[in-house]
N, C-alpha and C. Protein backbone atom coordinates (compact mmCIF):
# COMPACT_ATOMS: atom_id res chain seq x y z
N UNK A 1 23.54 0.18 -14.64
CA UNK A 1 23.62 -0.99 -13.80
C UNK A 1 22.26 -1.41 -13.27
N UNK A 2 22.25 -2.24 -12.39
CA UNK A 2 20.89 -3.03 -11.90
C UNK A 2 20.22 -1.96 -11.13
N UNK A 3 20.24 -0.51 -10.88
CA UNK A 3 20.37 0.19 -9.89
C UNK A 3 18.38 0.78 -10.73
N UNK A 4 18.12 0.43 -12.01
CA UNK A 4 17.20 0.57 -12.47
C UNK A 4 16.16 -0.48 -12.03
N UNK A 5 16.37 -1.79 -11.46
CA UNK A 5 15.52 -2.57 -10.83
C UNK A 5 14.89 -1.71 -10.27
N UNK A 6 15.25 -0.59 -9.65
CA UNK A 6 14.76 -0.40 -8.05
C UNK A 6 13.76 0.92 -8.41
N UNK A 7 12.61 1.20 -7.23
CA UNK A 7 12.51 1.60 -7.26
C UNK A 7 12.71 3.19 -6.90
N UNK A 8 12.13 4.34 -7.33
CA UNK A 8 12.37 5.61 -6.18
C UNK A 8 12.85 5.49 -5.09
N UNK A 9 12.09 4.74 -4.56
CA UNK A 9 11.65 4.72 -3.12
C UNK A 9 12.58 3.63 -2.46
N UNK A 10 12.76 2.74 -3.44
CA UNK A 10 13.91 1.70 -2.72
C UNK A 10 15.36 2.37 -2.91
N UNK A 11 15.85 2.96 -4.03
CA UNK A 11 16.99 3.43 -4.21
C UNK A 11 16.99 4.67 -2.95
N UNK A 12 15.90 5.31 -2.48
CA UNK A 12 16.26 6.07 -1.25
C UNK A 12 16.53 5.30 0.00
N UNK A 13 15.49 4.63 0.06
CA UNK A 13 16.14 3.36 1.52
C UNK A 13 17.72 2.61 1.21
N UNK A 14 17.84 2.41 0.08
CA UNK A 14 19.41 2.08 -0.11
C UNK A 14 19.98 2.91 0.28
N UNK A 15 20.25 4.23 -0.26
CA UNK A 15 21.31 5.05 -0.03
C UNK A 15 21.35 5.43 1.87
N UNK A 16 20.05 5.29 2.13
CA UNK A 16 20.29 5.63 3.62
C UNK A 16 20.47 4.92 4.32
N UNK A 17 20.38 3.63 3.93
CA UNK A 17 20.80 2.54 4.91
C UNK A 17 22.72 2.19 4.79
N UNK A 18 22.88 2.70 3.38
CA UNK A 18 24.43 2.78 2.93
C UNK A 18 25.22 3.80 4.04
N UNK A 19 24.29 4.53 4.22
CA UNK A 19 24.89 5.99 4.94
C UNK A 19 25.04 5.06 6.43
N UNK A 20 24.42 4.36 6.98
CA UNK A 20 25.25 4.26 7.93
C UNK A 20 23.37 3.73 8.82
N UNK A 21 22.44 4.83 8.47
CA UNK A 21 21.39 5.17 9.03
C UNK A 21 20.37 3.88 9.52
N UNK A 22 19.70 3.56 10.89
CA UNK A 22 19.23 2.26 11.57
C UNK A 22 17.72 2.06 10.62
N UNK A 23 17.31 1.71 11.05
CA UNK A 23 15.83 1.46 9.95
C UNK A 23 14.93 1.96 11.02
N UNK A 24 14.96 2.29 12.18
CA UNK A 24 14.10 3.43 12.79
C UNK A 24 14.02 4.64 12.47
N UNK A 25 15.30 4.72 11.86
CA UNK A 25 15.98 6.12 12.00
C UNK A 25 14.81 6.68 10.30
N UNK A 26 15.30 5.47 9.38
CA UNK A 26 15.05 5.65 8.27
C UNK A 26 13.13 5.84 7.91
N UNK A 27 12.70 4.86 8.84
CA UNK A 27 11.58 5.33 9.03
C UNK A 27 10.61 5.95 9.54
N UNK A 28 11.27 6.89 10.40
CA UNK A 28 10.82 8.21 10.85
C UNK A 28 10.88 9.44 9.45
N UNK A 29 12.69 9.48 9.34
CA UNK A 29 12.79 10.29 8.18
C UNK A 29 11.67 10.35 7.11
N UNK A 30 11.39 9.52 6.53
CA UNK A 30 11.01 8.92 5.62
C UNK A 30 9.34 8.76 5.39
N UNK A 31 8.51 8.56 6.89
CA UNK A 31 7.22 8.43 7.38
C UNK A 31 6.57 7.27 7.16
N UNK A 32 7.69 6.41 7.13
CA UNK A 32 7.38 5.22 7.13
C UNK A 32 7.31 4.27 8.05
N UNK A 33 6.69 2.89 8.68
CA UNK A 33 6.72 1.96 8.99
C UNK A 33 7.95 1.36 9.12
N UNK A 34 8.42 0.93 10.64
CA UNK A 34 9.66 -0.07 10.47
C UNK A 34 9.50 -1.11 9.90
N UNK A 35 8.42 -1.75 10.00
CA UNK A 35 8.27 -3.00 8.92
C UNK A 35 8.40 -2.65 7.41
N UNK A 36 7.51 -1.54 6.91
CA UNK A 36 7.99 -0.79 5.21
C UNK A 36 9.57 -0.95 5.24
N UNK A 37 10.31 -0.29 5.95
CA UNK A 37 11.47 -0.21 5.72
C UNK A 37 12.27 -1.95 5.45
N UNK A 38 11.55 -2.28 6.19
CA UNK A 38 12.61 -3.41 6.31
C UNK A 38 11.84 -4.59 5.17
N UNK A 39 10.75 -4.11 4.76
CA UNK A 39 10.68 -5.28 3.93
C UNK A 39 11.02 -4.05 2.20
N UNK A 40 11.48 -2.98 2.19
CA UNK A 40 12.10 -2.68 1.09
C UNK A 40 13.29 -2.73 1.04
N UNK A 41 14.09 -2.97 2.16
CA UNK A 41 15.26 -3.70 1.59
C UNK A 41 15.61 -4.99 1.83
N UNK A 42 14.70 -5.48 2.07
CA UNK A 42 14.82 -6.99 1.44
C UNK A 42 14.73 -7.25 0.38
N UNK A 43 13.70 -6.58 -0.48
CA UNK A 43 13.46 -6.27 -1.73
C UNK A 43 14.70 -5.59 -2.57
N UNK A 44 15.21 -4.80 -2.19
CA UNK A 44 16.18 -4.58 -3.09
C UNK A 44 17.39 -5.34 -2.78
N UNK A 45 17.63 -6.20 -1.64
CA UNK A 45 18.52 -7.18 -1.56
C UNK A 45 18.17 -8.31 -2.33
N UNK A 46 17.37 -8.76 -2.84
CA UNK A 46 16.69 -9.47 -3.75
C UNK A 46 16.94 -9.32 -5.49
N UNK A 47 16.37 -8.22 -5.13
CA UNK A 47 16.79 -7.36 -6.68
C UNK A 47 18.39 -7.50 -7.41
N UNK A 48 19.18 -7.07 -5.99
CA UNK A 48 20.37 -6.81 -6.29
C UNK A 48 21.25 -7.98 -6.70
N UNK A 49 20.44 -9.28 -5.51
CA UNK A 49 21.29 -10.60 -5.53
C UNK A 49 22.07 -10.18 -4.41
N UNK A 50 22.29 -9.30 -3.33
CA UNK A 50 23.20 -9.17 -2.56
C UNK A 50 22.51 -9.80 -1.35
N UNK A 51 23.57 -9.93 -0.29
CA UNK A 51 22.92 -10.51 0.50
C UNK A 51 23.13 -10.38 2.62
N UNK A 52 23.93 -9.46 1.96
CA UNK A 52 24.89 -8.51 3.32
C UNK A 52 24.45 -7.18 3.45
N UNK A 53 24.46 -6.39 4.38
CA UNK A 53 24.52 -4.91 4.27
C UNK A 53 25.66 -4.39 4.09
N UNK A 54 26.73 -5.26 4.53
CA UNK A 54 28.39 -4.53 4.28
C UNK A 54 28.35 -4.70 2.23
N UNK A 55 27.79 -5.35 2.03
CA UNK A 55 27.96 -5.68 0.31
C UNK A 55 26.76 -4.65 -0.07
N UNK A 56 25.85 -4.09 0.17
CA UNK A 56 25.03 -3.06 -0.15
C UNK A 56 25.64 -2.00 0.45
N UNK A 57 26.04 -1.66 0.93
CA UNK A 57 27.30 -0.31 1.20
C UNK A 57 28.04 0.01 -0.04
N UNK A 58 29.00 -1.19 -0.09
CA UNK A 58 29.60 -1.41 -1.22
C UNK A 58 29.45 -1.26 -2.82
N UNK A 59 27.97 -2.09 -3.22
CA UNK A 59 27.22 -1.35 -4.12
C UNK A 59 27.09 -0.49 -4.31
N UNK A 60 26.35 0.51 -3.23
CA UNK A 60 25.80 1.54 -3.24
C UNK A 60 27.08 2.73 -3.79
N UNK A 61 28.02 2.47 -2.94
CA UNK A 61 29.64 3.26 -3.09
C UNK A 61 29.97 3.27 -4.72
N UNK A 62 30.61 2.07 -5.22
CA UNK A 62 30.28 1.28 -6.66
C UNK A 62 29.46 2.12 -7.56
N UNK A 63 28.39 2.83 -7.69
CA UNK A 63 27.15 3.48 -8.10
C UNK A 63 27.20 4.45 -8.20
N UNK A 64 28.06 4.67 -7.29
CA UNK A 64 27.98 6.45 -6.85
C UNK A 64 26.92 6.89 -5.92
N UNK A 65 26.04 6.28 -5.52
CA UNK A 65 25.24 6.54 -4.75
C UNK A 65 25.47 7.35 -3.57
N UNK A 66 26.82 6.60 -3.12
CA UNK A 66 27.15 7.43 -1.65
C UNK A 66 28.82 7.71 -1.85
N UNK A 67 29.15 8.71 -1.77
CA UNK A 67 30.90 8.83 -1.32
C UNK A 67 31.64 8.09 -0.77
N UNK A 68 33.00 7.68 -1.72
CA UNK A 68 33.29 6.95 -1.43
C UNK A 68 34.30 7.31 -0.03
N UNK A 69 34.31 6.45 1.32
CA UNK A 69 35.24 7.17 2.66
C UNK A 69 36.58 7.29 2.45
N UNK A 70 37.27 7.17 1.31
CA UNK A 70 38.62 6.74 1.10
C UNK A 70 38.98 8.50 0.63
């Protein structure tokens, strides 16, 4: 799937932002910049064509990326 657009580094900010996780949160983890964070998933909201975070959850679920809660 499109999940090859992305990079390393974006497919990790996906999955953790899927998880639930704030973009402070993610860029502490991570040692990144809240601005890094937030302009890589814009970027992969771009990539993806998506344009929600509830629809990048969804993706991400879709992928396998993250478990699905069901």
């Amino acid at each position: 799937g499109p999940l090859y657009r992305l990079t390393d580094r974006q497919v990790e900010v996906l999955k953790l932002v899927a998880e639930g996780s704030r973009t402070r949160d993610i860029a502490k983890q991570l040692k990144l910049s809240v601005k890094t964070v937030e302009s890589h998933r814009g970027e992969i909201m771009k990539r993806l064509g998506i344009h929600d975070v509830v629809s990048l959850v969804r993706y991400a679920i879709r992928v396998g990326l993250i478990p699905s809660a069901v």
